[in-house]
Protein backbone atom coordinates (compact mmCIF):
# COMPACT_ATOMS: atom_id res chain seq x y z
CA UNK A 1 11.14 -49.80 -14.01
CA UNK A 2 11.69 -53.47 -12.38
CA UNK A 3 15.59 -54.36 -11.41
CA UNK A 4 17.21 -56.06 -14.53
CA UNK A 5 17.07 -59.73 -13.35
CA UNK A 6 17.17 -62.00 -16.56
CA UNK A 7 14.71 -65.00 -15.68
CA UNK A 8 15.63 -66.53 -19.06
CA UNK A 9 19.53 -66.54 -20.48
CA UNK A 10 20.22 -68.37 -24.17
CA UNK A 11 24.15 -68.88 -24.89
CA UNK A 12 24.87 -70.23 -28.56
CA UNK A 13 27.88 -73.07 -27.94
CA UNK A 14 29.79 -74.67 -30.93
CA UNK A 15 32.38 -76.56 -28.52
CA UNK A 16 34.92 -74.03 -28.40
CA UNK A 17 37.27 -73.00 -25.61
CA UNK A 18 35.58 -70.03 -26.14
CA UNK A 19 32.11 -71.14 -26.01
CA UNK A 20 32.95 -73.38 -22.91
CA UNK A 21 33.62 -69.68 -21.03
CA UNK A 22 30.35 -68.23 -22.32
CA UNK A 23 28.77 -71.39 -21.27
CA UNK A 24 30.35 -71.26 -17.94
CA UNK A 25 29.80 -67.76 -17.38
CA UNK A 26 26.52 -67.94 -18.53
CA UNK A 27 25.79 -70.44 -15.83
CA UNK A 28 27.18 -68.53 -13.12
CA UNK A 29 24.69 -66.20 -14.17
CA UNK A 30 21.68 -68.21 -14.27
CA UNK A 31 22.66 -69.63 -10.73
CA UNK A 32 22.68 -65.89 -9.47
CA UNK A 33 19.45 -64.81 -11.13
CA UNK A 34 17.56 -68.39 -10.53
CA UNK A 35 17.44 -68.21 -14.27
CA UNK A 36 16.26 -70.80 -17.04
CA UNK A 37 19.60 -71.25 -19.09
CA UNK A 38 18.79 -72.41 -22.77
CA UNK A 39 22.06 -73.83 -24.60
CA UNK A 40 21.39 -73.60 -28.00
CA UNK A 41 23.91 -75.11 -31.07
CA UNK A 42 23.34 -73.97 -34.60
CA UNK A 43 23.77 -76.36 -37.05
CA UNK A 44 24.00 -73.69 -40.43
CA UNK A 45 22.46 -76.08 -43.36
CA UNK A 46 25.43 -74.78 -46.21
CA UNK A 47 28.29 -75.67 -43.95
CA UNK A 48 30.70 -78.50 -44.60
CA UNK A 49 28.42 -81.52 -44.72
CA UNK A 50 32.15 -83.63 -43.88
CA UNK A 51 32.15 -82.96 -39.99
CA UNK A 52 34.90 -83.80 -37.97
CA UNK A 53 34.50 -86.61 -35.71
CA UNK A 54 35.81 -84.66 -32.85
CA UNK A 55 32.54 -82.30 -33.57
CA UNK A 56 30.61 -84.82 -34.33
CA UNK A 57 31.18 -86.64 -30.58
CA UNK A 58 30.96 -83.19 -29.16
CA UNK A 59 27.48 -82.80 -30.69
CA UNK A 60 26.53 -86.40 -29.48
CA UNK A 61 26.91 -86.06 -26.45
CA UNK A 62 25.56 -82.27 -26.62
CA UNK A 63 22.38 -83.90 -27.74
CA UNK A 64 22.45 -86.82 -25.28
CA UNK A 65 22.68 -85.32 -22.48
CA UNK A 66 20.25 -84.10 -19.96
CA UNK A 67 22.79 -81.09 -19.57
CA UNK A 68 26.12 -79.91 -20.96
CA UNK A 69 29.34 -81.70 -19.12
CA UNK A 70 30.59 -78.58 -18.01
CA UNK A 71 27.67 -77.68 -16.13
CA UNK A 72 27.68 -81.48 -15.01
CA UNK A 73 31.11 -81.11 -13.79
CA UNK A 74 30.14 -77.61 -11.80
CA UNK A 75 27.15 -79.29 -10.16
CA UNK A 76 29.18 -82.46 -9.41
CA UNK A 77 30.19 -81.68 -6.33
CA UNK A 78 26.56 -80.42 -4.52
CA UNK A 79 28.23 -77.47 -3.97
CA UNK A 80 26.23 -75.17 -6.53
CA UNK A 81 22.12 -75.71 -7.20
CA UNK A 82 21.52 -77.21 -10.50
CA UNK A 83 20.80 -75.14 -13.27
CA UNK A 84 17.38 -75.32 -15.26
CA UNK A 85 19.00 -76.33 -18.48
CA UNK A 86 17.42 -76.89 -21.45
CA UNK A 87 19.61 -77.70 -24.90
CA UNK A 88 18.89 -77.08 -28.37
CA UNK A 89 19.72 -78.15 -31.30
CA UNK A 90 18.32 -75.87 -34.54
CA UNK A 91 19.42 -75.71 -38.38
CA UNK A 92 19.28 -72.40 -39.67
CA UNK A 93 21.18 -71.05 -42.87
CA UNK A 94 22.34 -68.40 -41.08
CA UNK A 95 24.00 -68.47 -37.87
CA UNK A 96 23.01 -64.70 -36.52
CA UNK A 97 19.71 -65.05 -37.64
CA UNK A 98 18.64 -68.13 -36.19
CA UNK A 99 20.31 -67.18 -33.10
CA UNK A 100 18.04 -64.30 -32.48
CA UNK A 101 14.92 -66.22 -33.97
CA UNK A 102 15.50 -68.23 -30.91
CA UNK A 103 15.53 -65.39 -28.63
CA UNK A 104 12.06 -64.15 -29.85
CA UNK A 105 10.79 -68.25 -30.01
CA UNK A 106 12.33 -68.95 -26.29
CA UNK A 107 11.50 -65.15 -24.98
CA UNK A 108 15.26 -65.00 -23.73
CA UNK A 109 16.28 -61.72 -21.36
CA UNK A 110 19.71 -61.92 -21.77
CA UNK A 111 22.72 -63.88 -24.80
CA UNK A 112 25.51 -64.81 -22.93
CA UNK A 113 28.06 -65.44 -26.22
CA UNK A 114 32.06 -65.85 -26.74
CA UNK A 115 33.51 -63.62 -29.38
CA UNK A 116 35.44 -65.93 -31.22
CA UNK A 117 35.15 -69.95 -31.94
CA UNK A 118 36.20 -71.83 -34.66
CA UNK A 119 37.28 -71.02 -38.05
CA UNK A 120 36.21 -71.64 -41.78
CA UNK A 121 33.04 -72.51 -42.92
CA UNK A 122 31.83 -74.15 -39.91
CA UNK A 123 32.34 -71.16 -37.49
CA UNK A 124 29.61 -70.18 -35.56
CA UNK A 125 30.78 -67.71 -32.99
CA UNK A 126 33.33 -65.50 -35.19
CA UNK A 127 33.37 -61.85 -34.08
CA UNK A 128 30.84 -61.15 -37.20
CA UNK A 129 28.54 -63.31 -35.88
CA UNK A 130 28.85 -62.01 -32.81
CA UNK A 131 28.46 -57.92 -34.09
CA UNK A 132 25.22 -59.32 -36.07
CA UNK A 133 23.49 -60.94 -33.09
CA UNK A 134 24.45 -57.43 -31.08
CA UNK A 135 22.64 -55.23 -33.71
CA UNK A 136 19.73 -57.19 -34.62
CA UNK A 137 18.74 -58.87 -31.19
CA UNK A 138 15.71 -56.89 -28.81
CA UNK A 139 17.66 -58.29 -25.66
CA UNK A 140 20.82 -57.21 -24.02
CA UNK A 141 24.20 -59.36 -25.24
CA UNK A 142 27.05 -60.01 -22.80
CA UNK A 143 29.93 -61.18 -24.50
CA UNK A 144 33.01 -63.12 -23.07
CA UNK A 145 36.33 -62.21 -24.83
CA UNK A 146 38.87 -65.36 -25.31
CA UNK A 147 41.50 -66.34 -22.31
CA UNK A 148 39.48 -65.15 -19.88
CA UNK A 149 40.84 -65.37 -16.69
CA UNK A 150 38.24 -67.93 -15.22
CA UNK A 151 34.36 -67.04 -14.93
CA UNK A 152 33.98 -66.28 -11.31
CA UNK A 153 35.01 -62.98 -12.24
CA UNK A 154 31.94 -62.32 -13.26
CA UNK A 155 30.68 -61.18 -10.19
CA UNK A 156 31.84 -57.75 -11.16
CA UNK A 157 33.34 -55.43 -8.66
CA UNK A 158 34.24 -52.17 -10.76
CA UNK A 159 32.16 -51.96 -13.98
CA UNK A 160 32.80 -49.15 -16.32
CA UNK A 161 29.78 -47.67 -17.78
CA UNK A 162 29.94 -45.58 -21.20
CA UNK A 163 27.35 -42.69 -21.80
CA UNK A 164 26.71 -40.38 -24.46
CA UNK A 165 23.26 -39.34 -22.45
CA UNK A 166 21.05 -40.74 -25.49
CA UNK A 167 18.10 -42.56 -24.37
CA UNK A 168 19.96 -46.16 -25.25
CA UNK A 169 22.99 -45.22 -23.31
CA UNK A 170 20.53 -44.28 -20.06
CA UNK A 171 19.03 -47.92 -20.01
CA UNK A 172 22.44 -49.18 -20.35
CA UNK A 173 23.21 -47.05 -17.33
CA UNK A 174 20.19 -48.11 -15.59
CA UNK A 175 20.77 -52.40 -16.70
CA UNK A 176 24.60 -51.40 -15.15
CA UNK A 177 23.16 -50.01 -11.65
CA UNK A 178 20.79 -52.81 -11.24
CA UNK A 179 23.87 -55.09 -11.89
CA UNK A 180 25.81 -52.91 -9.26
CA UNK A 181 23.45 -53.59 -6.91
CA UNK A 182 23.28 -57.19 -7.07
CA UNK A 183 27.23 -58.06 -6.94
CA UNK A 184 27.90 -54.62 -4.70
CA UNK A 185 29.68 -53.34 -7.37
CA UNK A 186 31.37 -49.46 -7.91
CA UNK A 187 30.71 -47.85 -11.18
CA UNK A 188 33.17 -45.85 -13.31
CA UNK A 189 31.03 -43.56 -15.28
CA UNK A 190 32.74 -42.19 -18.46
CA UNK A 191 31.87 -39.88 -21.20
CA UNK A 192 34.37 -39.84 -24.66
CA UNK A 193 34.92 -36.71 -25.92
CA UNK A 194 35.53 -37.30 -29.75
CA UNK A 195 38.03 -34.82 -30.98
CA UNK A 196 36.99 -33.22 -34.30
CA UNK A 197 40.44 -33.31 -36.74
CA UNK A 198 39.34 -31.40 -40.03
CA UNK A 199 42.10 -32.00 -42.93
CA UNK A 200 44.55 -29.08 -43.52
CA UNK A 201 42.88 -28.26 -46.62
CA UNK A 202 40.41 -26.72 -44.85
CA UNK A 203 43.35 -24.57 -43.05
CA UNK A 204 40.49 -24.87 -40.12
CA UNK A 205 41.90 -24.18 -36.27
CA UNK A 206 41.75 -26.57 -33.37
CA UNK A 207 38.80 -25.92 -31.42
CA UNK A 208 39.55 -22.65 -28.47
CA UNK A 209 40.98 -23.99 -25.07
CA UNK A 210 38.18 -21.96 -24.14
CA UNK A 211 35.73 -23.61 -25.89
CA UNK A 212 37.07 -26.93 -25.06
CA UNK A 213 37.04 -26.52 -21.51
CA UNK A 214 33.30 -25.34 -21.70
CA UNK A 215 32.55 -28.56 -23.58
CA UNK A 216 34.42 -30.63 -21.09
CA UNK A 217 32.72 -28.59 -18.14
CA UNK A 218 28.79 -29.80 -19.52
CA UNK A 219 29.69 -32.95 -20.42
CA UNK A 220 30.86 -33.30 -16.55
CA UNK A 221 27.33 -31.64 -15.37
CA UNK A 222 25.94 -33.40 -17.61
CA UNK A 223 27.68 -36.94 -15.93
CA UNK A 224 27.29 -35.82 -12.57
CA UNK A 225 23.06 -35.42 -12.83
CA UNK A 226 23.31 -38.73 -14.76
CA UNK A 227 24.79 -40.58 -11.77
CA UNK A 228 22.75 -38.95 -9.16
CA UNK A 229 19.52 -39.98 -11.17
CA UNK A 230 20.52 -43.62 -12.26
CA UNK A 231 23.04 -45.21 -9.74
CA UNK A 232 21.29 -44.04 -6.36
CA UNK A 233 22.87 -46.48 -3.48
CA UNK A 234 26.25 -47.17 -5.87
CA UNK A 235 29.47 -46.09 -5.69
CA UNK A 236 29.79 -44.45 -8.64
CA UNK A 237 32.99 -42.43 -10.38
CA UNK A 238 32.67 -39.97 -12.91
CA UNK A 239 35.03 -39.18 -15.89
CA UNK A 240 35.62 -37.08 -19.18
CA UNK A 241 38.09 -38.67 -21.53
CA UNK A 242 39.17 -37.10 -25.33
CA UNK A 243 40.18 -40.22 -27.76
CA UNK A 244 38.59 -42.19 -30.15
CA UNK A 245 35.73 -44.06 -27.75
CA UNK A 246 35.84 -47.89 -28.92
CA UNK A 247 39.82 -48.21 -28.04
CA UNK A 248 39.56 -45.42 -25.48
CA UNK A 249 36.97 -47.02 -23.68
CA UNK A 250 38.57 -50.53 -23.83
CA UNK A 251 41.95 -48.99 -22.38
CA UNK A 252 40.59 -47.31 -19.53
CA UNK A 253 38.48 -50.01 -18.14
CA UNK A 254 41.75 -51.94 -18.08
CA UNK A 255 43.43 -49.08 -16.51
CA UNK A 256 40.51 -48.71 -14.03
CA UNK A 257 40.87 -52.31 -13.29
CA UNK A 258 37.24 -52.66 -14.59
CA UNK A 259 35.74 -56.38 -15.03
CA UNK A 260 32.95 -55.64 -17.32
CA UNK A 261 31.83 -52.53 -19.37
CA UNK A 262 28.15 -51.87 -20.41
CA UNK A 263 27.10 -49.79 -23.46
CA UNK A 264 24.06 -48.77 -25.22
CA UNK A 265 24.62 -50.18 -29.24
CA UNK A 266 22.93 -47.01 -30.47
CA UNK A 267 23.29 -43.70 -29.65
CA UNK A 268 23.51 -40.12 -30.61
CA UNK A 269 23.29 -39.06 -34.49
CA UNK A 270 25.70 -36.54 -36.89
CA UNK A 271 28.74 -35.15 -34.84
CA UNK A 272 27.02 -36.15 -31.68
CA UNK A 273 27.44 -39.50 -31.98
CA UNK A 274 29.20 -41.57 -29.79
CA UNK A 275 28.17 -45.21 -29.20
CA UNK A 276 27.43 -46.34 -32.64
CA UNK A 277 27.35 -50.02 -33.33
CA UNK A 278 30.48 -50.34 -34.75
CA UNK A 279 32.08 -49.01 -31.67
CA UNK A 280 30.11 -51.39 -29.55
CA UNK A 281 31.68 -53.84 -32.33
CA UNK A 282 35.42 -51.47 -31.55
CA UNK A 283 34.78 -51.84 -27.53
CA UNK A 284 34.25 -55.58 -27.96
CA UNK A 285 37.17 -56.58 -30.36
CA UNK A 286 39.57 -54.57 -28.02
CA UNK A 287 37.97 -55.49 -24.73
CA UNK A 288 40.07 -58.03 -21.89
CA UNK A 289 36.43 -57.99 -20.16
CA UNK A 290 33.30 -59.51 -20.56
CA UNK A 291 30.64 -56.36 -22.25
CA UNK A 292 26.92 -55.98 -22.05
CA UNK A 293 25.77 -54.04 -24.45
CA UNK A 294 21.67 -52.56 -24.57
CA UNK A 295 19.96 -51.36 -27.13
CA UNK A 296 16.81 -49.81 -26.65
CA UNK A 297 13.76 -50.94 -24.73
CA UNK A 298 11.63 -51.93 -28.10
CA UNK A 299 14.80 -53.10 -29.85
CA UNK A 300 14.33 -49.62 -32.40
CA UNK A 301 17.53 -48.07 -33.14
């Protein structure tokens, strides 16, 4: 399998601070990969037809322009290349949807997308729409959280890496090493235990410290074959944690001092389950760091 190097990287905008980071990171990452960066706004037919004139000069000049201002303002100086840009404007009655119709029409590698933007009826970048465009589209989605703390870091130097050893979570792994590679990241590899908590009705033990300790002894075989087949040449940590895995996974990366965390969106079934979408959806509401998440190579869950 070729290195993960996205050639072609869409980011939905709808002139948000929060958009203006996912457009900024998003162009950081574009410069890095020599990518094409397509900047698409969705215009969703049933909003408000009453649009702000702020909005409306933001969209103006959106449309006008050979390329967004903030990637005018970036390239201002000769400092950086210029980025291929190409913008798009599209009316859609739904924002998800027409997002990822755009992926399949543009054959994008990679969303770049901010996980909050403006409110009511004319939001496009709320944390649903955000969740929808993770489950439904074939292509990885790297989301950038609000606030954060300028886009340069994005070039990741500690990325944690979340694995429940199902086939989605390995190509996460595998996206994550290739990424490694590229910036010279480390890699904290982590496994969540879930704990199983049965009501007392059921007058039903805690599992053996025996047991426990067996279960805690595979899963760390089981993490330390995983690195040594999918991040040869990186620095790579390996961890078993107990807790519930979309809020323990966002804590520890911030304890680890991790800027971004990769996960697959689907993953083990029944009580083997661990990266189900909604704790992809958990990871990313709780998340200070930007999160890639992968879903499987044919986009089939």
């Amino acid at each position: 399998m070729s290195p993960f190097a996205p050639s072609r990287i869409l980011v939905p905008v709808d002139f948000s601070s929060t958009s203006d980071q996912a457009l900024d990171v998003a162009a950081r990452l574009a410069r890095t990969f020599d990518a094409d960066l397509d900047v698409l706004h969705v215009q969703v037919i049933l909003e408000d037809p009453h649009m702000d004139d702020s909005r409306q000069a933001a969209l103006d000049r959106f449309m006008d322009a050979d390329a967004p201002r903030h990637l005018e303002a970036m390239e201002a100086s000769g400092e950086r290349p210029a980025v291929r840009t190409h913008t798009h404007l599209v009316r859609g009655i739904s924002a998800s949807e027409t997002i990822v119709e755009r992926v399949a029409h543009l054959r994008t590698e990679l969303v770049v997308m901010g996980t909050h933007g403006r409110r009511g009826l004319r939001h496009l970048l709320l944390g649903s729409v955000a969740e929808q465009v993770i489950r439904t589209a074939p292509v990885p989605v790297l989301t950038v959280p609000p606030h954060l703390i300028g886009a340069e870091s994005l070039t990741p130097r500690r990325v944690l890496v979340a694995t429940d050893f199902s086939p989605c979570a390995r190509r996460a792994g595998t996206i994550a090493a290739d990424w490694a590679r590229r910036f010279e990241a480390s890699c904290h590899l982590v496994h969540v235990v879930e704990p199983v908590v049965y009501p007392e009705f059921y007058a039903v033990d805690a599992l053996p410290e025996s047991q426990s300790g067996r279960v805690r002894e595979r899963a760390e075989q089981a993490l330390a074959a995983e690195a040594a087949a999918v991040f040869s040449g990186v620095s790579c940590a390996t961890e078993v944690i107990e807790g519930r895995p979309g809020t323990t996974l966002a804590a520890r990366a911030a304890a680890a001092g991790c800027d971004l965390i990769v996960l697959g969106t689907r993953g083990l079934s029944a009580l083997k389950h661990l990266l189900l979408g909604s704790v992809a959806g958990e990871v990313i509401r709780h998340a200070e760091v930007p999160v890639l998440t992968v879903r499987t190579s044919n986009g089939v869950d």
